[in-house]
Protein backbone atom coordinates (compact mmCIF):
# COMPACT_ATOMS: atom_id res chain seq x y z
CA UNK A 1 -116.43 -217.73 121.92
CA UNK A 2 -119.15 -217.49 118.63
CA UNK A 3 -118.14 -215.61 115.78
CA UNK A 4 -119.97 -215.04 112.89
CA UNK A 5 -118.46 -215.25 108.98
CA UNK A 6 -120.76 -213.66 106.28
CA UNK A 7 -119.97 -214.98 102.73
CA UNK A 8 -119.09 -218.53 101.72
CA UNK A 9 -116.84 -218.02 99.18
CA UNK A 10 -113.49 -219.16 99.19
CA UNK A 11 -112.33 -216.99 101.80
CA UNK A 12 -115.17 -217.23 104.19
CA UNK A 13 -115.52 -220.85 103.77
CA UNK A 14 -112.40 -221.37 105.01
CA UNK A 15 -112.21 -219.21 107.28
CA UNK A 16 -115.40 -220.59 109.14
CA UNK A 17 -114.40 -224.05 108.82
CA UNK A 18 -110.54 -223.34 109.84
CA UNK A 19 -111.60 -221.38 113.00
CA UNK A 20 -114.43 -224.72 113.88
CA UNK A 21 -110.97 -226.95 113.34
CA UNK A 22 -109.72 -225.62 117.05
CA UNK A 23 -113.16 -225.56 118.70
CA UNK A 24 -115.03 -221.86 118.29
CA UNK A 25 -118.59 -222.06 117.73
CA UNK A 26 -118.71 -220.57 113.68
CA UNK A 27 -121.54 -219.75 111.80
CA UNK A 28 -121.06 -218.87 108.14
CA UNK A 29 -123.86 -216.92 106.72
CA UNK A 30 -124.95 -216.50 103.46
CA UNK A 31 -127.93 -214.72 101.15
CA UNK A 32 -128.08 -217.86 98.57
CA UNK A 33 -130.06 -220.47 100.32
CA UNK A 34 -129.24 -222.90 97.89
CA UNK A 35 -125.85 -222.58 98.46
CA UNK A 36 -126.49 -222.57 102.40
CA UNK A 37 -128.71 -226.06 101.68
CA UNK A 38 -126.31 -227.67 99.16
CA UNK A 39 -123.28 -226.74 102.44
CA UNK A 40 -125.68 -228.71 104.90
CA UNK A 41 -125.66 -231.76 103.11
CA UNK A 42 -121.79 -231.50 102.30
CA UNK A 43 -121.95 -229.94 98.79
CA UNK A 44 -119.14 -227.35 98.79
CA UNK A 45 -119.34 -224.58 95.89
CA UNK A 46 -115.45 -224.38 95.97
CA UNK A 47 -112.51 -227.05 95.41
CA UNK A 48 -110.13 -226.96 97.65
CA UNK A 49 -108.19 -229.86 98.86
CA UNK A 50 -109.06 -231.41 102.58
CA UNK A 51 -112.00 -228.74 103.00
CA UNK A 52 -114.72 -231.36 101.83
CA UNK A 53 -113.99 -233.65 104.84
CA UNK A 54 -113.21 -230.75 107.22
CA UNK A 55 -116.74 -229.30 106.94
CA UNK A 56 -118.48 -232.82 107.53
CA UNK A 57 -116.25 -233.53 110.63
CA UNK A 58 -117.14 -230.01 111.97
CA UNK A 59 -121.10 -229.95 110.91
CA UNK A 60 -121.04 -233.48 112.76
CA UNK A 61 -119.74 -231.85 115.96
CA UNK A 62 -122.41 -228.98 115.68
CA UNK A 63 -119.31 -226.19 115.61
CA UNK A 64 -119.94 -225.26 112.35
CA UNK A 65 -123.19 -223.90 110.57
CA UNK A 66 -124.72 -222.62 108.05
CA UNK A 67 -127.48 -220.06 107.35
CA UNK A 68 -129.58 -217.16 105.61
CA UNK A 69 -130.02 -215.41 108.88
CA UNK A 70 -128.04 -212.75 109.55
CA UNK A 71 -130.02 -211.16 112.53
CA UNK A 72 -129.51 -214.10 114.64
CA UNK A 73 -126.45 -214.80 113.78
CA UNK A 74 -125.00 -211.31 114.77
CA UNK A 75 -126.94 -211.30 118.19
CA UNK A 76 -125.31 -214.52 119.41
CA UNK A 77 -122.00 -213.46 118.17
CA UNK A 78 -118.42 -211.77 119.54
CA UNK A 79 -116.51 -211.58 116.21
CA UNK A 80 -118.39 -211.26 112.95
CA UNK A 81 -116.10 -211.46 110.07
CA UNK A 82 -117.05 -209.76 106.24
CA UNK A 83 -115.73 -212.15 103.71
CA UNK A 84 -117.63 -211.34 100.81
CA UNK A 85 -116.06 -210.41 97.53
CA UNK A 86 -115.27 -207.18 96.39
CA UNK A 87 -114.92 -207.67 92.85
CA UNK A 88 -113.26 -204.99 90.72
CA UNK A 89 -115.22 -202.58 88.46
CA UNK A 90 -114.82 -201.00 85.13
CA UNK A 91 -112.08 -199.04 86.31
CA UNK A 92 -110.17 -201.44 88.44
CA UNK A 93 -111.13 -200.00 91.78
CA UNK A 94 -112.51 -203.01 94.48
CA UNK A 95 -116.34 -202.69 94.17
CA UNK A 96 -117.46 -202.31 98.10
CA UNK A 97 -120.93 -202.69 97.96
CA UNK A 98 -121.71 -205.68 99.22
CA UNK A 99 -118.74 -205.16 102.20
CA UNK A 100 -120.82 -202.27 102.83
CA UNK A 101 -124.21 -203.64 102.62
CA UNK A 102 -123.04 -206.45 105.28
CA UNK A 103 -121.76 -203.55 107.52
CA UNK A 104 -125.25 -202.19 107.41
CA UNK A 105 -126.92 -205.15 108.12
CA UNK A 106 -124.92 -206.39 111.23
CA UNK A 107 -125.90 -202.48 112.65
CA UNK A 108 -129.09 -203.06 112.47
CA UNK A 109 -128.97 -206.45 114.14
CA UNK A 110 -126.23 -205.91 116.85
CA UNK A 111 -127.53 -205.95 120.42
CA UNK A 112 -123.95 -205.87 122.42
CA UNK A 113 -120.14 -205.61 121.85
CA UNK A 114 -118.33 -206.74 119.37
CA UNK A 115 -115.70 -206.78 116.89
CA UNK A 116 -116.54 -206.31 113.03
CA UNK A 117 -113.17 -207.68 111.43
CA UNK A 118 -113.13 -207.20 107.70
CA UNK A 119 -111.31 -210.49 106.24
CA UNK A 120 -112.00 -209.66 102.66
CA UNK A 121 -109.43 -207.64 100.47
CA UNK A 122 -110.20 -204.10 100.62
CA UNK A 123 -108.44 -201.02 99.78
CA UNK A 124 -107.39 -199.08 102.94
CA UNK A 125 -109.99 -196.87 104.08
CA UNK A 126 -112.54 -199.39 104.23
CA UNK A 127 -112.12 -199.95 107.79
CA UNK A 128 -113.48 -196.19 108.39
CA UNK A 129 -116.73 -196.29 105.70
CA UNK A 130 -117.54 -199.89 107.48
CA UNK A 131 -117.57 -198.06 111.04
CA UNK A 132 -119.72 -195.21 109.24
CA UNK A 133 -122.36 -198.02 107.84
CA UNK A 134 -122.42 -199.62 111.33
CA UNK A 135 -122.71 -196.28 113.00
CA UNK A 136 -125.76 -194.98 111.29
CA UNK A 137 -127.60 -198.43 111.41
CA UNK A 138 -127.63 -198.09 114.63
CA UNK A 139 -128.39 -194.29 114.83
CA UNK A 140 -131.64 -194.77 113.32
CA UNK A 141 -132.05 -197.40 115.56
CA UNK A 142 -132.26 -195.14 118.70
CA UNK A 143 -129.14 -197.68 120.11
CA UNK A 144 -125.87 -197.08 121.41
CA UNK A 145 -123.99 -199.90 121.54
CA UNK A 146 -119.97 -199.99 121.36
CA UNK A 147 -118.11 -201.63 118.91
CA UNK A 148 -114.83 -202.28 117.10
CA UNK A 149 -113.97 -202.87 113.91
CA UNK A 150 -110.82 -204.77 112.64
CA UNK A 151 -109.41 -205.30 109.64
CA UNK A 152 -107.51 -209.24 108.94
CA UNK A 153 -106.41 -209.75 105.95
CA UNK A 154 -106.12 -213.06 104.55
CA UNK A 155 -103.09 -214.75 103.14
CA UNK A 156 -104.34 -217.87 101.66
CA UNK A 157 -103.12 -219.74 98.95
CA UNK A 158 -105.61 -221.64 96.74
CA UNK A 159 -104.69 -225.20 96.54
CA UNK A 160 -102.91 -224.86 100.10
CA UNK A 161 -105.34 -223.08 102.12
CA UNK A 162 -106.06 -225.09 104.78
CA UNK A 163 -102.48 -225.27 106.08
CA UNK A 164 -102.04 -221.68 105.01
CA UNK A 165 -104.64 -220.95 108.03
CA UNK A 166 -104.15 -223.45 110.57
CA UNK A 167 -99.76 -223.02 110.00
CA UNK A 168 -99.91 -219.33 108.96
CA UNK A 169 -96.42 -217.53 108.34
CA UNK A 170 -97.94 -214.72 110.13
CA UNK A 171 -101.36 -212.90 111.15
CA UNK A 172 -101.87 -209.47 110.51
CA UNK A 173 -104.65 -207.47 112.42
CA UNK A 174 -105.05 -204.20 112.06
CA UNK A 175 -106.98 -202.23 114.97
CA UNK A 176 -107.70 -199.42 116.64
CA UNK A 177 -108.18 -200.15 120.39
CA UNK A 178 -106.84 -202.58 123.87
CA UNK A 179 -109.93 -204.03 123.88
CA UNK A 180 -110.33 -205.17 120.04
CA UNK A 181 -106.69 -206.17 120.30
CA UNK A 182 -107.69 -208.76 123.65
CA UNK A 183 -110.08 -210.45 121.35
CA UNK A 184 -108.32 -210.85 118.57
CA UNK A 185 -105.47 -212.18 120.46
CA UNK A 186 -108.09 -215.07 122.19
CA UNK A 187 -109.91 -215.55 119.18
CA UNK A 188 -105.97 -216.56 117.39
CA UNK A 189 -104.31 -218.26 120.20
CA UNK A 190 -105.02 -221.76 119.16
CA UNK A 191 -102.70 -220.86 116.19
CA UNK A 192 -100.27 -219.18 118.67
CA UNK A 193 -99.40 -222.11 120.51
CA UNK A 194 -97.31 -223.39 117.51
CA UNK A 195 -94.91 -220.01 117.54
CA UNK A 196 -96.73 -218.92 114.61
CA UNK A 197 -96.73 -214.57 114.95
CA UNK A 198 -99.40 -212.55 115.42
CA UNK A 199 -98.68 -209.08 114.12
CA UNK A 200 -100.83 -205.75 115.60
CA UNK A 201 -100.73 -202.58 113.91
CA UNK A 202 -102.92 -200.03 112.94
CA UNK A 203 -105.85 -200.48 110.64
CA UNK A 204 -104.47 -198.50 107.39
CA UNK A 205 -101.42 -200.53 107.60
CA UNK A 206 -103.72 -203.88 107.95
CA UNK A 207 -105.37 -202.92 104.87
CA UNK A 208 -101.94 -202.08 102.78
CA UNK A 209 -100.45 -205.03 103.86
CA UNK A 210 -102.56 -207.30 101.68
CA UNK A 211 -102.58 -205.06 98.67
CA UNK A 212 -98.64 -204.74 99.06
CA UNK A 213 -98.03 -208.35 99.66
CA UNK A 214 -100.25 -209.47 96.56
CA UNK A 215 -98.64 -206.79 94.30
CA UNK A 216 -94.96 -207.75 95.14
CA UNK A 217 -95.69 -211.16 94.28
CA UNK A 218 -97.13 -210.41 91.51
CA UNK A 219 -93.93 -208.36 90.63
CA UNK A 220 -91.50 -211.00 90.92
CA UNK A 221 -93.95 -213.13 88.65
CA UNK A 222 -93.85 -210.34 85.90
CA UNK A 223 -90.12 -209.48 86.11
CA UNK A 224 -89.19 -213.48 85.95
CA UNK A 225 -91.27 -213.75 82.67
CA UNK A 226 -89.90 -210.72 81.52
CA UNK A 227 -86.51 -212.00 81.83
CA UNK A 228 -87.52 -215.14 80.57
CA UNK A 229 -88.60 -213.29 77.33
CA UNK A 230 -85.15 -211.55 77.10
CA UNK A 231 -83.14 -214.99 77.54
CA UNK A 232 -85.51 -216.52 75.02
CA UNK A 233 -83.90 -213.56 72.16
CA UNK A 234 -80.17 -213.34 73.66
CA UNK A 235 -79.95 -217.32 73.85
CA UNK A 236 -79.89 -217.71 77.56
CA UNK A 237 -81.38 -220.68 79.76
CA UNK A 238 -84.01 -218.72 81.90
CA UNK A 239 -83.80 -221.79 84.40
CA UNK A 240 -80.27 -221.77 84.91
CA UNK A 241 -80.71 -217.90 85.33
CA UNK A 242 -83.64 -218.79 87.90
CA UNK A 243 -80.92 -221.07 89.78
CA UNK A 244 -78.65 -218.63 89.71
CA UNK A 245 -80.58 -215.36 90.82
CA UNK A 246 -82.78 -218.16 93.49
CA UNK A 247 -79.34 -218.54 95.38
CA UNK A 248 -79.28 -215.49 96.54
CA UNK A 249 -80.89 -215.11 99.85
CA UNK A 250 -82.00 -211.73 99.24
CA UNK A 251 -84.39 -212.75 96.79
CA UNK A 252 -85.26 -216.17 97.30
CA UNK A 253 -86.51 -219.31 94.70
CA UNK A 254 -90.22 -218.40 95.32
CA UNK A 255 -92.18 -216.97 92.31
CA UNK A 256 -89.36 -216.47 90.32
CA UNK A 257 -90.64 -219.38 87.64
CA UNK A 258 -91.14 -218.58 84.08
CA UNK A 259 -95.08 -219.25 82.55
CA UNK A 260 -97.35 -217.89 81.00
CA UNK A 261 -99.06 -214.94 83.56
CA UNK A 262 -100.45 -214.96 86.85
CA UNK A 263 -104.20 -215.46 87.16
CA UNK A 264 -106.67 -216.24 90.14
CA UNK A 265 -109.23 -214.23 91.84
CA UNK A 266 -106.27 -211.84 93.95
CA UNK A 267 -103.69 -211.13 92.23
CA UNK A 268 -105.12 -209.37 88.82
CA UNK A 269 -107.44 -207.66 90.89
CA UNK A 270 -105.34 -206.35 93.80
CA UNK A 271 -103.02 -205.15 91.57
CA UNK A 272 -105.52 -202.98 89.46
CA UNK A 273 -106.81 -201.82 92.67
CA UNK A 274 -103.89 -200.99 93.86
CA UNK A 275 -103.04 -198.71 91.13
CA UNK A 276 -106.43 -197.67 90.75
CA UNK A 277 -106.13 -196.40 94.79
CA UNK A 278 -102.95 -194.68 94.36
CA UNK A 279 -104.14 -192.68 91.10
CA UNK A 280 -107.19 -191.49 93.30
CA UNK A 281 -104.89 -189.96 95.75
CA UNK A 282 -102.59 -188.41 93.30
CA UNK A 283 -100.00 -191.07 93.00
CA UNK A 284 -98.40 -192.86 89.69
CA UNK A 285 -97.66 -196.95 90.63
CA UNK A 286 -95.16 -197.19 87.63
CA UNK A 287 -93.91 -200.49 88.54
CA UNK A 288 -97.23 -202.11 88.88
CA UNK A 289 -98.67 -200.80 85.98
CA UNK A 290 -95.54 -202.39 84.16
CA UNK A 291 -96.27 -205.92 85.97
CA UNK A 292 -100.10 -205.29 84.80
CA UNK A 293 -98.63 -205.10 81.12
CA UNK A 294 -96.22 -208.06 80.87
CA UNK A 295 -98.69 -210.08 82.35
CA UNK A 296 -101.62 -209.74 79.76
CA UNK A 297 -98.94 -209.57 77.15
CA UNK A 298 -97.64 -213.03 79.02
CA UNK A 299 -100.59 -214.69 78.44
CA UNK A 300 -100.08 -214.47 74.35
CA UNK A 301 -96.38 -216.08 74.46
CA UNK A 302 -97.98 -219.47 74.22
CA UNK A 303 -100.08 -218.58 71.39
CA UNK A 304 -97.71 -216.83 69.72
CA UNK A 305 -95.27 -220.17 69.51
CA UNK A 306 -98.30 -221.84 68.57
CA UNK A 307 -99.08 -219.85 65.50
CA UNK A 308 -95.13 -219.32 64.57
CA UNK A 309 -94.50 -222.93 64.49
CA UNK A 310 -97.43 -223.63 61.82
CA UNK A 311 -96.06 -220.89 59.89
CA UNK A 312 -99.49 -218.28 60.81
CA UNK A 313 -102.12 -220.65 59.29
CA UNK A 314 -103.76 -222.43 62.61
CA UNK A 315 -107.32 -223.25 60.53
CA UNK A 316 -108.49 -226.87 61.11
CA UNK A 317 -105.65 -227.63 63.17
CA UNK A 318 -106.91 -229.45 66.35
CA UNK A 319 -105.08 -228.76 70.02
CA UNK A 320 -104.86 -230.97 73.06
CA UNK A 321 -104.87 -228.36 76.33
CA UNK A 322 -103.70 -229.42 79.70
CA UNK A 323 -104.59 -227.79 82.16
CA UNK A 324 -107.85 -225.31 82.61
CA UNK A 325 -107.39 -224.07 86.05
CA UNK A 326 -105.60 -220.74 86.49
CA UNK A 327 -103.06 -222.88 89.31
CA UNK A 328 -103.03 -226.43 90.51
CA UNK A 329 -104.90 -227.74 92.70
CA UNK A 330 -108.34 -225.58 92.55
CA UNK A 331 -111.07 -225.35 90.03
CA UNK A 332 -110.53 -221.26 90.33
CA UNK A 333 -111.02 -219.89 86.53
CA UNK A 334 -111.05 -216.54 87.00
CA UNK A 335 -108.23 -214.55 84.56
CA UNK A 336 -106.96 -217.94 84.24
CA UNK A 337 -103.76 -217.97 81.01
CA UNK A 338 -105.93 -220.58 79.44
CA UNK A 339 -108.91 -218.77 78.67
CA UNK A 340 -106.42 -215.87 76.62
CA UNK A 341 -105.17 -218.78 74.82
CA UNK A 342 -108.32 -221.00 74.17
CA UNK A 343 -110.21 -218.04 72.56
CA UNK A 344 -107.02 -216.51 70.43
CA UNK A 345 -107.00 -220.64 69.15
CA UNK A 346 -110.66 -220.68 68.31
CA UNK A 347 -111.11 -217.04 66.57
CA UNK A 348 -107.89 -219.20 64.54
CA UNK A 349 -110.15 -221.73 63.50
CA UNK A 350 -108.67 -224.49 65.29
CA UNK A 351 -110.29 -226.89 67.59
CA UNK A 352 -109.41 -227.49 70.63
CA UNK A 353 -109.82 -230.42 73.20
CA UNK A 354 -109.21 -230.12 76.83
CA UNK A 355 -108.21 -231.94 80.25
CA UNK A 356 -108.55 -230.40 83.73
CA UNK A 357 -108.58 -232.75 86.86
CA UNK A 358 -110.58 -230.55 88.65
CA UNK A 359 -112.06 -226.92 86.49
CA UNK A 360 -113.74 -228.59 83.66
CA UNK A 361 -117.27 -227.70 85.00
CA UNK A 362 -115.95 -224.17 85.95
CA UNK A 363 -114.62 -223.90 82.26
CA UNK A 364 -118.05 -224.71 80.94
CA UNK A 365 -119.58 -221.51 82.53
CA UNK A 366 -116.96 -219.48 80.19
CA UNK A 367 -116.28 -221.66 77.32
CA UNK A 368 -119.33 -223.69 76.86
CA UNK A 369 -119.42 -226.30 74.45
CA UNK A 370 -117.14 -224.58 72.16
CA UNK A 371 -114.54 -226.63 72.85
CA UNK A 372 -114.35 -230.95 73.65
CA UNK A 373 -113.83 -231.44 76.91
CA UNK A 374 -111.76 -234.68 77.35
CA UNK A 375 -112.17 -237.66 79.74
CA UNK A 376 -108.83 -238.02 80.83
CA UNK A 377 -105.37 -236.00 79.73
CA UNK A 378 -104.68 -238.70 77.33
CA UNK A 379 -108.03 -238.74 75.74
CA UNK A 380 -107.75 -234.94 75.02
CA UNK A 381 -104.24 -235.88 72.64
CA UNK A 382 -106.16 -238.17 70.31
CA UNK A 383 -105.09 -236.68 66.26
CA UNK A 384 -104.30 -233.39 68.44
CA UNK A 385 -101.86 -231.73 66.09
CA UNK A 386 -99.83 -230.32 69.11
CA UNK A 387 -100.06 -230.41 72.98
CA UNK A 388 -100.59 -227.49 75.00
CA UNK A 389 -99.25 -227.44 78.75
CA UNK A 390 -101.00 -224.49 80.49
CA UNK A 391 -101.52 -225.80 83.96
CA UNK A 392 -98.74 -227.61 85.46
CA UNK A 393 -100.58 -230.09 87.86
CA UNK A 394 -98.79 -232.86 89.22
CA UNK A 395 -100.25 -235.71 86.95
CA UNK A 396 -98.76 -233.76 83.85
CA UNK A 397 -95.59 -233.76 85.20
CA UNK A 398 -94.09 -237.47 84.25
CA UNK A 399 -96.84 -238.83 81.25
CA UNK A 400 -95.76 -241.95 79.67
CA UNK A 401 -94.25 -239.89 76.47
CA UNK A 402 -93.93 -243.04 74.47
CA UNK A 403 -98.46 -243.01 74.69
CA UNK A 404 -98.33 -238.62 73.84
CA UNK A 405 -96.24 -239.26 70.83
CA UNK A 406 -98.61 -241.97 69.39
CA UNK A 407 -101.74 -240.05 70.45
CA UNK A 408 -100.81 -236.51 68.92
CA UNK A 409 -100.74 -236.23 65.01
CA UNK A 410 -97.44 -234.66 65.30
CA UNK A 411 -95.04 -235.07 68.31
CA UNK A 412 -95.15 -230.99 68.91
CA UNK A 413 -95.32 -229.80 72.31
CA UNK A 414 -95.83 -226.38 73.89
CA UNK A 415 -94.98 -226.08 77.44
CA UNK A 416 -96.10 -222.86 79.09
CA UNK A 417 -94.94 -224.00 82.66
CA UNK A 418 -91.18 -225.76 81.78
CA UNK A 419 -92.19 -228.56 83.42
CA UNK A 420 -90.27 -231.28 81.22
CA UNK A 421 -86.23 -231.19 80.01
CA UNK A 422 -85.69 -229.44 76.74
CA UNK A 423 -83.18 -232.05 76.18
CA UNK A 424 -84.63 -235.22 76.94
CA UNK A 425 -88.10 -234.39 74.88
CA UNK A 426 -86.08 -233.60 71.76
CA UNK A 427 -84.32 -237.03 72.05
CA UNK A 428 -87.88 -238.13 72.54
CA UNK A 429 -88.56 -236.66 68.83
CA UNK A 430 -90.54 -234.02 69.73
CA UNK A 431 -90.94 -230.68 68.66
CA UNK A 432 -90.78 -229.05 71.84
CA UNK A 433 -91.12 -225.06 72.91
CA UNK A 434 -91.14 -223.53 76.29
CA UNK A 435 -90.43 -220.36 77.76
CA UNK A 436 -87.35 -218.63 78.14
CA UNK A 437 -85.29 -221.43 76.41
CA UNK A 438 -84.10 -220.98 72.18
CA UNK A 439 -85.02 -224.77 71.45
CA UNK A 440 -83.70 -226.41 68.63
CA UNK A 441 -87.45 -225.90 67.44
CA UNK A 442 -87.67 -222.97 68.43
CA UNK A 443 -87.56 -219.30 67.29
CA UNK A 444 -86.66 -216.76 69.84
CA UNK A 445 -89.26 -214.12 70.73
CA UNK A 446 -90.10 -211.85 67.48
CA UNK A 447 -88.97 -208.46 67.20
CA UNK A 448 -92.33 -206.50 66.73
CA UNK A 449 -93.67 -208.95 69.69
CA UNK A 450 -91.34 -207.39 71.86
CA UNK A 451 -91.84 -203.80 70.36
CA UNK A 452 -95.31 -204.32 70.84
CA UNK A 453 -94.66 -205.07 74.73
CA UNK A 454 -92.60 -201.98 75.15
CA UNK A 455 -95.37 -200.09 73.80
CA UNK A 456 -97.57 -200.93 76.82
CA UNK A 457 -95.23 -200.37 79.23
């Protein structure tokens, strides 16, 4: 079997390279030949860990390749999948045009059967306007040649993507005929042999699925932070409330940790497109557009601790940052908490010096040289007046403490992901603030802050 993926982004990237992990012949296609070069010699335009070596070890074994050509590849094909990004517009509705404009293309380069499986995120109804593009590409064409299209949504995890494909919970395929469902089914059953489930419904349903998935994690995410804000004014622990709600098996110790907002190239947008869908078809999503609102308003808690503790006068004051990244473990900046909190610190007047492992070049397309960008996460503390923890990735976790206090100016630190004890860093002598926990140095949540979040709601 050959299948086709066209866009290289993080999605079809992996996607490509997963699939040339079990043996299927996989080219990934692209319209930037300089990111289709920089692929053949091993330059990746994404981090993600284990993917590097994965696409040497499968170019070396000639299953997976890279290229501008879209005609050929869709000839040689029997699954081509569209993984190029629908990014969201003014309005928040997923911007299909380039979904669309790949449909077109593979109809006017198709010369037998196959099945068009849309593996990007797009609201349902796609499926239908993709059949429509392939339809009339071929119309005009003088051909009729049968087809199927698909929808497979993608459940990846940035950071853990690789096993998130190759060890999926489940995969969801939404389609509309026997014969689409047959390929599917041989396309996925290297990842079947494992008990892993393959799930068939209808295309509409496909489509949802992501969209509903995305938004309910997103949910928890905004209700935990919510509650963390509440516990932060009634002098609750929100991490003994996390333990305690966690235990329940009906709702479970996944995304239920207090921070500072989600971020990431899904979640924002596949909730605003999700409510952005729903108002188009006469329908109110009141709980999402509640999640929407504590999650910008999320991403100013950190701030907001920052200013309070230097008593509203942050000019000249110099900040350390950890952490650039929206997540661990990728370079993915895209309505990442730190960029809120980086530009509220500089319109401030304070400067600010930063340490990612991984998204400090990604940062510079945003930030530019507005801010220092430090060598290592120690280098970034030097006559810092306070620390900033905005990105919780695994080197942060245990510092030497005894090297932060000396480094920083004053031994103040902000943690916006509760990775360290409360306890132990005030016996430490700092000055230490998190989320969802009245420290001894800390004032709870301020009444007109939380006014001003009920106002959005």
């Amino acid at each position: 079997m050959k299948i086709a993926v066209v866009g290289t982004g993080y999605v079809g990237l992996v996607t490509g390279t997963c699939f040339a992990e079990v043996g299927i012949d996989v080219t990934c296609i692209d319209i930037d030949q300089k990111k289709i070069d920089n692929l053949r010699q091993g330059i990746l335009p994404i981090y993600e860990p284990g993917l590097e070596e994965m696409v040497s070890r499968n170019v070396a074994a000639s299953r997976l390749h890279f290229s501008t050509n879209l005609s050929e590849a869709i000839r040689e094909c029997d699954v081509a999948f569209i993984a190029v990004g629908t990014p969201p517009g003014e309005d928040g509705s997923a911007d299909l045009k380039y979904v669309l404009a790949v449909a077109r293309g593979i109809g006017e380069n198709m010369t037998s059967y196959g099945v068009i499986v849309t593996k990007s995120t797009v609201p349902v109804g796609t499926a239908a306007k993709v059949r429509k593009e392939i339809e009339d590409a071929l119309t005009k064409r003088g051909e009729n040649i049968e087809f199927d299209v698909a929808s497979n949504p993608e459940f990846l995890k940035e950071g853990a993507a690789i096993d998130d494909f190759l060890k999926p919970d489940r995969i969801v395929v939404g389609v509309s005929s026997e014969r689409a469902e047959e390929v599917m089914r041989k396309l996925y059953k290297p990842f079947l042999l494992n008990g892993h489930p393959i799930i068939f419904m209808d295309i509409p349903s496909a489509e949802m699925t992501k969209y509903a998935a995305n938004s309910m994690l997103a949910t928890k995410i905004s209700f935990m932070n919510d509650i963390a804000n509440l516990c932060e004014i009634m002098g609750a622990d929100v991490n003994k409330v996390r333990l305690g709600i966690g235990s329940d098996a009906r709702i479970g110790t996944k995304f239920i940790y207090p921070g500072i907002g989600y971020g990431g190239s899904c979640f924002p947008k596949d909730v605003k497109a999700l409510i952005k869908t729903a108002a188009e078809n006469g329908y109110q999503m009141q709980v999402l557009q509640a999640v929407e609102s504590v999650n910008e308003a999320q991403k100013e808690v950190l701030f907001n601790k920052v200013k309070n503790h230097f008593g509203g006068d942050l000019q000249g004051k110099k900040l350390a940052v950890w952490g650039l990244s929206f997540k661990p473990k990728t370079d993915d900046m895209r309505e990442a908490p730190s960029l809120v909190i980086i530009e509220k610190l500089l319109a401030e007047g304070c400067t600010v010096s930063a340490y990612d492992p991984v998204a400090m070049k990604e940062a510079k397309h945003t930030l530019g040289d507005r801010i220092t960008y430090a060598k290592d996460q120690f280098d970034a503390l030097i006559d810092a007046d306070a620390l900033l923890v905005v990105t919780e990735w695994p080197e942060f976790r245990s510092p030497n403490f005894d090297v932060v206090g000396r480094l920083l100016k004053q031994k103040v630190i902000f943690d916006g992901r509760n990775i360290y004890d409360a306890q132990e860093m005030q016996e430490a002598g700092f000055a230490y603030h998190c989320i969802g926990v009245r420290t001894a140095h800390q004032e709870p949540v301020e009444e007109a802050s939380v006014r001003q979040q009920a106002s959005n709601l």
